[in-house]
PDB file of N, CA and C in Angstrom:
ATOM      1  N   UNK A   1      40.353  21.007 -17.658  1.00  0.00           N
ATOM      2  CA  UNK A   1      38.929  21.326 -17.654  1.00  0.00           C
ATOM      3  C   UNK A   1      38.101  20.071 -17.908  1.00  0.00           C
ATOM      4  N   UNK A   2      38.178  19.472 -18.645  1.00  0.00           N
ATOM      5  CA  UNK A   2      37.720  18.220 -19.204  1.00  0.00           C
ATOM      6  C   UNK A   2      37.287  17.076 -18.213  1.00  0.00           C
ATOM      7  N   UNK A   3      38.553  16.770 -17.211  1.00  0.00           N
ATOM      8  CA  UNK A   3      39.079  16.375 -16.257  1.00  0.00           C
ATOM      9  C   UNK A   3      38.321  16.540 -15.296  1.00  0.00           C
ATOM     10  N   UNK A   4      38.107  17.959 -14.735  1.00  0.00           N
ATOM     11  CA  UNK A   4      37.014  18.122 -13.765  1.00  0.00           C
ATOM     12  C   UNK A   4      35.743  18.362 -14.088  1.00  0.00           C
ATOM     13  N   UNK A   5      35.085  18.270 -15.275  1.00  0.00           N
ATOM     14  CA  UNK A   5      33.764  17.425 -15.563  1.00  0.00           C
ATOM     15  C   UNK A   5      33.646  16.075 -15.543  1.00  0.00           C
ATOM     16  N   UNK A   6      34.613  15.584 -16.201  1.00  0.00           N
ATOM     17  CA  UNK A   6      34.563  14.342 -15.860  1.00  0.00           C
ATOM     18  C   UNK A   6      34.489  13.272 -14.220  1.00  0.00           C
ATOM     19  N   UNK A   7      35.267  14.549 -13.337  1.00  0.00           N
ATOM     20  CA  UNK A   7      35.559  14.163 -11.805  1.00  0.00           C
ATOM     21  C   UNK A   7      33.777  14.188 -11.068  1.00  0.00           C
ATOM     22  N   UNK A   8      33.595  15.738 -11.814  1.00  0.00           N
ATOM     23  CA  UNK A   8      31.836  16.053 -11.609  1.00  0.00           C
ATOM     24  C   UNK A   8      31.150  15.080 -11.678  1.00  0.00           C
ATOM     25  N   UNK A   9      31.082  15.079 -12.932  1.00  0.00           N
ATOM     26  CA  UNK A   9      29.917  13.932 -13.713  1.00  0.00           C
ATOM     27  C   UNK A   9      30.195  12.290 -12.720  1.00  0.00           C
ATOM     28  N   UNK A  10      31.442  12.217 -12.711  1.00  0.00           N
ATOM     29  CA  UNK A  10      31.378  10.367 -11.729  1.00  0.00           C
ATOM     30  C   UNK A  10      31.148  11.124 -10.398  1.00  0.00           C
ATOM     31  N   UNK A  11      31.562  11.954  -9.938  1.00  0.00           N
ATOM     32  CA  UNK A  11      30.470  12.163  -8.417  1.00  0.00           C
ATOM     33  C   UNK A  11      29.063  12.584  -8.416  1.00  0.00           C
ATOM     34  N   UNK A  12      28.508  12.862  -9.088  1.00  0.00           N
ATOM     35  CA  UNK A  12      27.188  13.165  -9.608  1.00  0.00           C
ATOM     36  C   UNK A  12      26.639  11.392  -9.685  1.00  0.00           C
ATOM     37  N   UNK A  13      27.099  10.804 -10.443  1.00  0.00           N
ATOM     38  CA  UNK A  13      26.688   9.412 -10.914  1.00  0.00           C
ATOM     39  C   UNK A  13      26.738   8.706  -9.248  1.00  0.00           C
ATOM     40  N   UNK A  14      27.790   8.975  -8.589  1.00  0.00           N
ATOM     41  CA  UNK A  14      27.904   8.141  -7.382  1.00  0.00           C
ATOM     42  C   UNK A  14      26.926   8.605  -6.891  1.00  0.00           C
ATOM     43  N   UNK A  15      26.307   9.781  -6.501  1.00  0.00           N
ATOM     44  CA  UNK A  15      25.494  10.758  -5.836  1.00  0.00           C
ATOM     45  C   UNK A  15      24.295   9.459  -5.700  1.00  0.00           C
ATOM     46  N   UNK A  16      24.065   9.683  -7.530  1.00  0.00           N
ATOM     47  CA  UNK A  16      22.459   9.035  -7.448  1.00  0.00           C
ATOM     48  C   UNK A  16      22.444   7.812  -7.170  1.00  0.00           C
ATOM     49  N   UNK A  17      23.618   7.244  -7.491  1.00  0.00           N
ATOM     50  CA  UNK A  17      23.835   5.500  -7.335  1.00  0.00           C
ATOM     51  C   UNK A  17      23.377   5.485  -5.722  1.00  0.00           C
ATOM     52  N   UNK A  18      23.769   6.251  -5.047  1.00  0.00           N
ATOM     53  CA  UNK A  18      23.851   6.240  -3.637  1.00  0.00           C
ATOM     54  C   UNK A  18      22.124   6.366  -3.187  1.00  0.00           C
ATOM     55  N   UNK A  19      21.486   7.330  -3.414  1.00  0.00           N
ATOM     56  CA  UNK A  19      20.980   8.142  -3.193  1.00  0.00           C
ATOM     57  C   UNK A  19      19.645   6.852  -3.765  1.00  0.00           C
ATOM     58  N   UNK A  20      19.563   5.923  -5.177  1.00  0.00           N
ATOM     59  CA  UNK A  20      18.947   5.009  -5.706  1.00  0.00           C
ATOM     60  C   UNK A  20      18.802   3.843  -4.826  1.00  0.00           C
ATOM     61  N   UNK A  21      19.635   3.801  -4.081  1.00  0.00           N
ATOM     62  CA  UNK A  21      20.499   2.307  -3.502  1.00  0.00           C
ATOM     63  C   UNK A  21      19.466   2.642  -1.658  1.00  0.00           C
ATOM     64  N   UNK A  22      19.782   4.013  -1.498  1.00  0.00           N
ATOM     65  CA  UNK A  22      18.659   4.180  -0.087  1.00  0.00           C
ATOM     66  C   UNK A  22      17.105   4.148  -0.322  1.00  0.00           C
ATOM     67  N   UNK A  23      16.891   4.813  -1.469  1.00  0.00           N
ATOM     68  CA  UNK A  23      15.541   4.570  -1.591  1.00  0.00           C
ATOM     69  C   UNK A  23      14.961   3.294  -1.903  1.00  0.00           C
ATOM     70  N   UNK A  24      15.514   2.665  -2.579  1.00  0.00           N
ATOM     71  CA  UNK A  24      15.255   1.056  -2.344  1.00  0.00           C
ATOM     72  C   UNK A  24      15.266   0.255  -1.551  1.00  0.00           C
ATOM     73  N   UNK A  25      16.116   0.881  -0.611  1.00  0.00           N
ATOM     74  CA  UNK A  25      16.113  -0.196   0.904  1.00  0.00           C
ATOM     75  C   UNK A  25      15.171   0.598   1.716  1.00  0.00           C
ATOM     76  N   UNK A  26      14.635   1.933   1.245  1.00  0.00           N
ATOM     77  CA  UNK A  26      13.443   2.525   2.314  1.00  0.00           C
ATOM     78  C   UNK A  26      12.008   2.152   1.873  1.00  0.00           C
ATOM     79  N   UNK A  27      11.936   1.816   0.268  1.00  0.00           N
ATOM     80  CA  UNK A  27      10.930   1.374  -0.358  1.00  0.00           C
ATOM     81  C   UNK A  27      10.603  -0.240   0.065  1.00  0.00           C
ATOM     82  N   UNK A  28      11.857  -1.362   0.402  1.00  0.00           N
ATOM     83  CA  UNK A  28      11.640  -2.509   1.165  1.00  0.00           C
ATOM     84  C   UNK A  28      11.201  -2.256   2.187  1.00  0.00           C
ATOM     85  N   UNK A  29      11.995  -1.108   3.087  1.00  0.00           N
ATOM     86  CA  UNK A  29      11.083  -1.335   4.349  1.00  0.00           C
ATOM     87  C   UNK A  29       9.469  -1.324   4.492  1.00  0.00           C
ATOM     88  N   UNK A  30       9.193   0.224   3.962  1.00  0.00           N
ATOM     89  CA  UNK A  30       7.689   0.545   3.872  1.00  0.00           C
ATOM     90  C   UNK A  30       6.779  -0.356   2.983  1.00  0.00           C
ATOM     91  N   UNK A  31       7.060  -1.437   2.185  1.00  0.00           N
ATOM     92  CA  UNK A  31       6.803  -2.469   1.536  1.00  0.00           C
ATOM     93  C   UNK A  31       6.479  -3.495   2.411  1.00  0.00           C
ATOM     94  N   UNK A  32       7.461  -3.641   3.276  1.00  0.00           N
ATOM     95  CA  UNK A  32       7.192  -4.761   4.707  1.00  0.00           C
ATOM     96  C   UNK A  32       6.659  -4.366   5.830  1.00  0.00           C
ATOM     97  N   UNK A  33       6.309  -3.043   6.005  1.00  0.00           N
ATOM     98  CA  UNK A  33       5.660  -2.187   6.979  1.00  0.00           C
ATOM     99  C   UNK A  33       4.055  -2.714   5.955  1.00  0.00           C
ATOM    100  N   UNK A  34       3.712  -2.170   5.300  1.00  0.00           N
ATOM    101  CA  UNK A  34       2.430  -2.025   4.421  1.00  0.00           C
ATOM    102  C   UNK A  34       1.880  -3.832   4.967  1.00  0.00           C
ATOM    103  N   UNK A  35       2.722  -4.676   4.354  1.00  0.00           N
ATOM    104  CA  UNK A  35       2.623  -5.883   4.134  1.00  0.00           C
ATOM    105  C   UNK A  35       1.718  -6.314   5.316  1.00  0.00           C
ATOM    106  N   UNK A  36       2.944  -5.842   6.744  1.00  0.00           N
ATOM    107  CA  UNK A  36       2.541  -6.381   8.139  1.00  0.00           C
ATOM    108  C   UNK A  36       0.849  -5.865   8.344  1.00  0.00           C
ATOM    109  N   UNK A  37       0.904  -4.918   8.425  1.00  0.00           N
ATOM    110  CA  UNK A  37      -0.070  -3.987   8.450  1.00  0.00           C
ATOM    111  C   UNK A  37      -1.485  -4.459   7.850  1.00  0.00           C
ATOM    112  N   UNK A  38      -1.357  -4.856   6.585  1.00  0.00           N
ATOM    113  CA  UNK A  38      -2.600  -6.018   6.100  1.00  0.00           C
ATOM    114  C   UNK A  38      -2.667  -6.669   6.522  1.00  0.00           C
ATOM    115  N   UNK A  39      -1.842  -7.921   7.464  1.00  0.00           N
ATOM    116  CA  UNK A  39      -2.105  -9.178   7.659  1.00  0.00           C
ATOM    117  C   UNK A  39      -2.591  -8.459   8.859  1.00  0.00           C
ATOM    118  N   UNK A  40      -2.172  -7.729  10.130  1.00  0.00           N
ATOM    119  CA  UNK A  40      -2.715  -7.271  11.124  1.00  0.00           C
ATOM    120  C   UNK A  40      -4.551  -6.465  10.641  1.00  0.00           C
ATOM    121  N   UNK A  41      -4.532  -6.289   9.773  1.00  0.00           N
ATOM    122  CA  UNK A  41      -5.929  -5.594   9.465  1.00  0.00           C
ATOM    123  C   UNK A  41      -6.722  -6.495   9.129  1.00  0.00           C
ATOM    124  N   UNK A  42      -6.029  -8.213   8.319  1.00  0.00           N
ATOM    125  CA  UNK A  42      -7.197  -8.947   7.960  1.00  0.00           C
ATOM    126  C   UNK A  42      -7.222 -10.072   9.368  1.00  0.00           C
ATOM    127  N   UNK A  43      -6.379 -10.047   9.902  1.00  0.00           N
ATOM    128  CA  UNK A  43      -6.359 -10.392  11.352  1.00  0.00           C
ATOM    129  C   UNK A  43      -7.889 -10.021  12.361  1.00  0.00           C
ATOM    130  N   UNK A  44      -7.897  -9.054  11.980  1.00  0.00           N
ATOM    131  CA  UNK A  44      -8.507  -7.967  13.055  1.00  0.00           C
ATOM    132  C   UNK A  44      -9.896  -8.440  12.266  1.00  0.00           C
ATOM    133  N   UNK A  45     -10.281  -8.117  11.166  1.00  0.00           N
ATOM    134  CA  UNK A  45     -11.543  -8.004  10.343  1.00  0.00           C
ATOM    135  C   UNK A  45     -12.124  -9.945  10.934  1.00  0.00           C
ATOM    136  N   UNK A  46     -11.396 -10.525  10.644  1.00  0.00           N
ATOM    137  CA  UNK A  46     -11.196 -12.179  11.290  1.00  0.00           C
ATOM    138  C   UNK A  46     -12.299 -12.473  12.671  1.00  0.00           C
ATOM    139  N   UNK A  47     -11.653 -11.706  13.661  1.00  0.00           N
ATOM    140  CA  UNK A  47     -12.271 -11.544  15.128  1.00  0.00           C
ATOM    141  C   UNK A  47     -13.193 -10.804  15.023  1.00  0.00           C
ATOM    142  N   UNK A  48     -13.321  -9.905  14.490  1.00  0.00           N
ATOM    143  CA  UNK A  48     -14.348  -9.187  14.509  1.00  0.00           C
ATOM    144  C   UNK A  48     -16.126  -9.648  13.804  1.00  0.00           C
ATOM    145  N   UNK A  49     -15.292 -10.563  12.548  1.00  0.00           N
ATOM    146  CA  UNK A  49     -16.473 -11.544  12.411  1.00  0.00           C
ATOM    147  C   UNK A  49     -16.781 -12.885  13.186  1.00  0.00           C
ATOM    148  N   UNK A  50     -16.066 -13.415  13.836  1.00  0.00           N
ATOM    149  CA  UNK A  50     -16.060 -14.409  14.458  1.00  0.00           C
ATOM    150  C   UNK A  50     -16.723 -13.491  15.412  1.00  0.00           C
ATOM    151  N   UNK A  51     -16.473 -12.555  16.144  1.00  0.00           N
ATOM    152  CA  UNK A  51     -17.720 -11.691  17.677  1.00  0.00           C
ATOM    153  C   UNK A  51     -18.847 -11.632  17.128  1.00  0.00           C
ATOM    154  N   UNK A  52     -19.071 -11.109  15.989  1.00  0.00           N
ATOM    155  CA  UNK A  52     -20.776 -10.846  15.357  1.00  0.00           C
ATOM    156  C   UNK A  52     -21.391 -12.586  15.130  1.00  0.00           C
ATOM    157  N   UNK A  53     -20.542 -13.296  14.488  1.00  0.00           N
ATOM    158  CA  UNK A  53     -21.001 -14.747  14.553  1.00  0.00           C
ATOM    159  C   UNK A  53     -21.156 -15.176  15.579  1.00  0.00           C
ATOM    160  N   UNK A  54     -20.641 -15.082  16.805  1.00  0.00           N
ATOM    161  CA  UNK A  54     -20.669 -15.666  18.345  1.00  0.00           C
ATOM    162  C   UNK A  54     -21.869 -14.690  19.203  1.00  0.00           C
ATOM    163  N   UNK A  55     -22.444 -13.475  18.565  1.00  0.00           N
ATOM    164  CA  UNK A  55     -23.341 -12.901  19.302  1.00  0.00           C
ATOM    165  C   UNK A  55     -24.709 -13.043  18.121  1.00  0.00           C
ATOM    166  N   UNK A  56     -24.516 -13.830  17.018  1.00  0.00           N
ATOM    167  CA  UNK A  56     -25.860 -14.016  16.402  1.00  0.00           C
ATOM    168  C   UNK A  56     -26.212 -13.115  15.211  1.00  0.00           C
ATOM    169  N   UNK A  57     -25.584 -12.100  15.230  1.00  0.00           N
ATOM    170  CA  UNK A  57     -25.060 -10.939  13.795  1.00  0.00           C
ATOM    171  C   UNK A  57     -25.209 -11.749  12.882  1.00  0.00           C
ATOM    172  N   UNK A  58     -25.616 -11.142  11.645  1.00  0.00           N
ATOM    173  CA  UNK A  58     -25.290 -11.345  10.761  1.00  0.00           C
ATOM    174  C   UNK A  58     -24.156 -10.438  10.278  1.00  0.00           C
ATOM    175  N   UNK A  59     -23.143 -10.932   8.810  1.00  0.00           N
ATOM    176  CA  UNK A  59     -21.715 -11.084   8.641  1.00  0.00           C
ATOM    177  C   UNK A  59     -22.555  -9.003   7.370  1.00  0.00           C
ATOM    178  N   UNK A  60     -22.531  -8.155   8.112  1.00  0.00           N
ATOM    179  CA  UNK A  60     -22.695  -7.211   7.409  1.00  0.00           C
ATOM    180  C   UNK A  60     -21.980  -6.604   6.925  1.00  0.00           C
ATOM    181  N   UNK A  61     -22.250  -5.990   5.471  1.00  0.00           N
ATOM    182  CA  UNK A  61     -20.895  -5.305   4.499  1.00  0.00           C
ATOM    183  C   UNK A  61     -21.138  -3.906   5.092  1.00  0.00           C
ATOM    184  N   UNK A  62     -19.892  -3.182   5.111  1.00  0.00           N
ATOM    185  CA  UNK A  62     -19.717  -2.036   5.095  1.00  0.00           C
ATOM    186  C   UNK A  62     -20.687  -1.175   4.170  1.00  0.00           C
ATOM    187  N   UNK A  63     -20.841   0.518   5.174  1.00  0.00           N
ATOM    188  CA  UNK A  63     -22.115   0.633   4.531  1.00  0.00           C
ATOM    189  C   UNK A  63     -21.228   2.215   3.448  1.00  0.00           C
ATOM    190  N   UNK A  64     -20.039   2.359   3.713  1.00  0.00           N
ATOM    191  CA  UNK A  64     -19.571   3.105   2.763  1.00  0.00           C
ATOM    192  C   UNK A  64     -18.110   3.022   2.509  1.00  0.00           C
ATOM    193  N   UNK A  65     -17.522   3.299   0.989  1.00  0.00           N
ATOM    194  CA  UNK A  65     -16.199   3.211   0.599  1.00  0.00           C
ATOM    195  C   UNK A  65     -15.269   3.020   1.795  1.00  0.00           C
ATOM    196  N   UNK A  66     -13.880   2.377   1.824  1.00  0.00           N
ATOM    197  CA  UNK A  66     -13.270   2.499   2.647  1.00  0.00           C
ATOM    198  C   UNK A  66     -11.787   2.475   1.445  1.00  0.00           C
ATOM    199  N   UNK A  67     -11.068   3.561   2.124  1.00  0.00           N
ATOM    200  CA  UNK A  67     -10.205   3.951   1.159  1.00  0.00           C
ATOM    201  C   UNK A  67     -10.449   3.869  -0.189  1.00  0.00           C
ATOM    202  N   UNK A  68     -11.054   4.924  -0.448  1.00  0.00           N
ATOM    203  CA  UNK A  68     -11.640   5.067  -2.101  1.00  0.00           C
ATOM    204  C   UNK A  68     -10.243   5.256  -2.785  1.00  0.00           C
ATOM    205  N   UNK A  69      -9.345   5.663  -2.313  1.00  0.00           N
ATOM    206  CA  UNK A  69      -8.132   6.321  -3.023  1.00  0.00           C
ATOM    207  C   UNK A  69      -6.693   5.138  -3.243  1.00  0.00           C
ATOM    208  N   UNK A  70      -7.222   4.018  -2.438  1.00  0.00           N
ATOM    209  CA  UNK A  70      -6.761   3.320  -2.644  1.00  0.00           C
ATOM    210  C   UNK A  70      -7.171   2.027  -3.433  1.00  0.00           C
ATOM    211  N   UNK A  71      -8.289   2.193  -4.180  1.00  0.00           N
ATOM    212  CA  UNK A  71      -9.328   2.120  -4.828  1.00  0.00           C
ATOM    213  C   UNK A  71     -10.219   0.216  -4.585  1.00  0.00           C
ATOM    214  N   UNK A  72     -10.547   0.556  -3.343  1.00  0.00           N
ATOM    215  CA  UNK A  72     -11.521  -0.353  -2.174  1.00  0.00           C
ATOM    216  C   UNK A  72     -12.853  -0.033  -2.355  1.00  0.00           C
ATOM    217  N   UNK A  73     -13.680  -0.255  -2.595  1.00  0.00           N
ATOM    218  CA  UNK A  73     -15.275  -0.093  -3.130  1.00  0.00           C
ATOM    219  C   UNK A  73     -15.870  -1.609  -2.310  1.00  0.00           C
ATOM    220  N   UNK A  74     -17.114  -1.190  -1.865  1.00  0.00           N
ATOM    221  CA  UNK A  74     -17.832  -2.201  -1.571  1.00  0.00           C
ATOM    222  C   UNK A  74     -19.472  -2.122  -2.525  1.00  0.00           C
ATOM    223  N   UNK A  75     -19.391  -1.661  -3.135  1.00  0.00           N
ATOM    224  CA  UNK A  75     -20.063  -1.947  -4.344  1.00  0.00           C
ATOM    225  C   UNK A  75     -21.635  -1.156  -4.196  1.00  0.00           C
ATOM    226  N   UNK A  76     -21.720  -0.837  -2.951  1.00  0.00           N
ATOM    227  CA  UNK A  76     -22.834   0.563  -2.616  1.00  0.00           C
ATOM    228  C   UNK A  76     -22.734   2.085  -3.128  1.00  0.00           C
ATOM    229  N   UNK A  77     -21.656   2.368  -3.409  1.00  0.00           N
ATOM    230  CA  UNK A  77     -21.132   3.769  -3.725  1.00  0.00           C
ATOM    231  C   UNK A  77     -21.767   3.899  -5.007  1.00  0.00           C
ATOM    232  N   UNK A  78     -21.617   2.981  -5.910  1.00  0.00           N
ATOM    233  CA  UNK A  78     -22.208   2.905  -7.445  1.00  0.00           C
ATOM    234  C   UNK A  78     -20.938   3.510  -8.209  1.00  0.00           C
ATOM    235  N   UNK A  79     -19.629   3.734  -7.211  1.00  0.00           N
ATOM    236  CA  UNK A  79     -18.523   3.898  -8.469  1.00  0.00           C
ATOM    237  C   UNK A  79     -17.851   2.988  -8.381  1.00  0.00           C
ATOM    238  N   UNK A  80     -16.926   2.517  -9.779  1.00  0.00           N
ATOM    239  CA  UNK A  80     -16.010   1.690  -9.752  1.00  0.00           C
ATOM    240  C   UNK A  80     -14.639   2.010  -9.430  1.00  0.00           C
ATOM    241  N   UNK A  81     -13.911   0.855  -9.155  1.00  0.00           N
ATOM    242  CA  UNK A  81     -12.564   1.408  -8.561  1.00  0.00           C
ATOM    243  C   UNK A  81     -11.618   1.587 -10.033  1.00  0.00           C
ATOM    244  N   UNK A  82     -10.328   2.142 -10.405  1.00  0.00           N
ATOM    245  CA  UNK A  82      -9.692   2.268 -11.547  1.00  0.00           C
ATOM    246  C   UNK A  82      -9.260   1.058 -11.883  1.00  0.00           C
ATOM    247  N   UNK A  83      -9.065   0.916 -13.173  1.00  0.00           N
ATOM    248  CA  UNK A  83      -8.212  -0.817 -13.845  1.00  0.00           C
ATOM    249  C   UNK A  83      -9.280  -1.706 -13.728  1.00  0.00           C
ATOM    250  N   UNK A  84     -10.530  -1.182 -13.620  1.00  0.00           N
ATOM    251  CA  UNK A  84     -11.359  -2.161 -13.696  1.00  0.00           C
ATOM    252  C   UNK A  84     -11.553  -3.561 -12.653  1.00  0.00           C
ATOM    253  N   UNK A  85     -10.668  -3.537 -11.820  1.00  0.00           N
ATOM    254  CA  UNK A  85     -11.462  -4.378 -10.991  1.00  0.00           C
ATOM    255  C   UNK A  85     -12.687  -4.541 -10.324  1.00  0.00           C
ATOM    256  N   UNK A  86     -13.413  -5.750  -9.733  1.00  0.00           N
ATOM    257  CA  UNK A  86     -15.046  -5.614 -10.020  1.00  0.00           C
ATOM    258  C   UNK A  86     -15.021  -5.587  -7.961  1.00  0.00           C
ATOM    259  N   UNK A  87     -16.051  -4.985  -7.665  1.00  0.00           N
ATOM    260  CA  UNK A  87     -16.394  -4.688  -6.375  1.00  0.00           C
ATOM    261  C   UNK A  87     -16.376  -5.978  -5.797  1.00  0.00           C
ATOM    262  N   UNK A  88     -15.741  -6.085  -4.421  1.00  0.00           N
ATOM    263  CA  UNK A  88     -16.218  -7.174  -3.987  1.00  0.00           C
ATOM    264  C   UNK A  88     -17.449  -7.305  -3.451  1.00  0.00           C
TER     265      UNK A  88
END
């Protein structure tokens, strides 16, 4: 009896070892997905001011939150984002 808790319990342990070991290599990926994804977004924000500069625009801030939940404030909303960071 003893024996096959013990057999349990180390396949249980392998289970999560296993199971710890994928989510970490799925958490790298979506980590390097996220990553790409910013540089392609501050990429983009880049050209997009360089077109308003090349047609005479002025460089205008956004006129509301953009991903509030990811806590992005452009400092019109009048709320702050959490942890205290200050609006850009």
């Amino acid at each position: 009896m003893s024996q096959e808790i013990s057999q349990y319990v180390g396949s249980a342990m392998t289970e999560i070892r296993d199971s710890n070991l994928h989510l970490a290599a799925s958490m790298g990926s979506l980590n390097t997905n996220v990553n790409a994804m910013a540089a392609t977004m501050g990429d983009m924000v880049a050209m997009m001011k360089e077109e308003r500069k090349a047609k005479g625009l002025a460089d205008a801030p956004p006129q509301s939150p953009v991903m509030p939940h990811f806590g992005v404030f452009n400092g019109v909303s009048g709320r702050q984002p959490p942890g205290g960071f200050a609006s850009p």
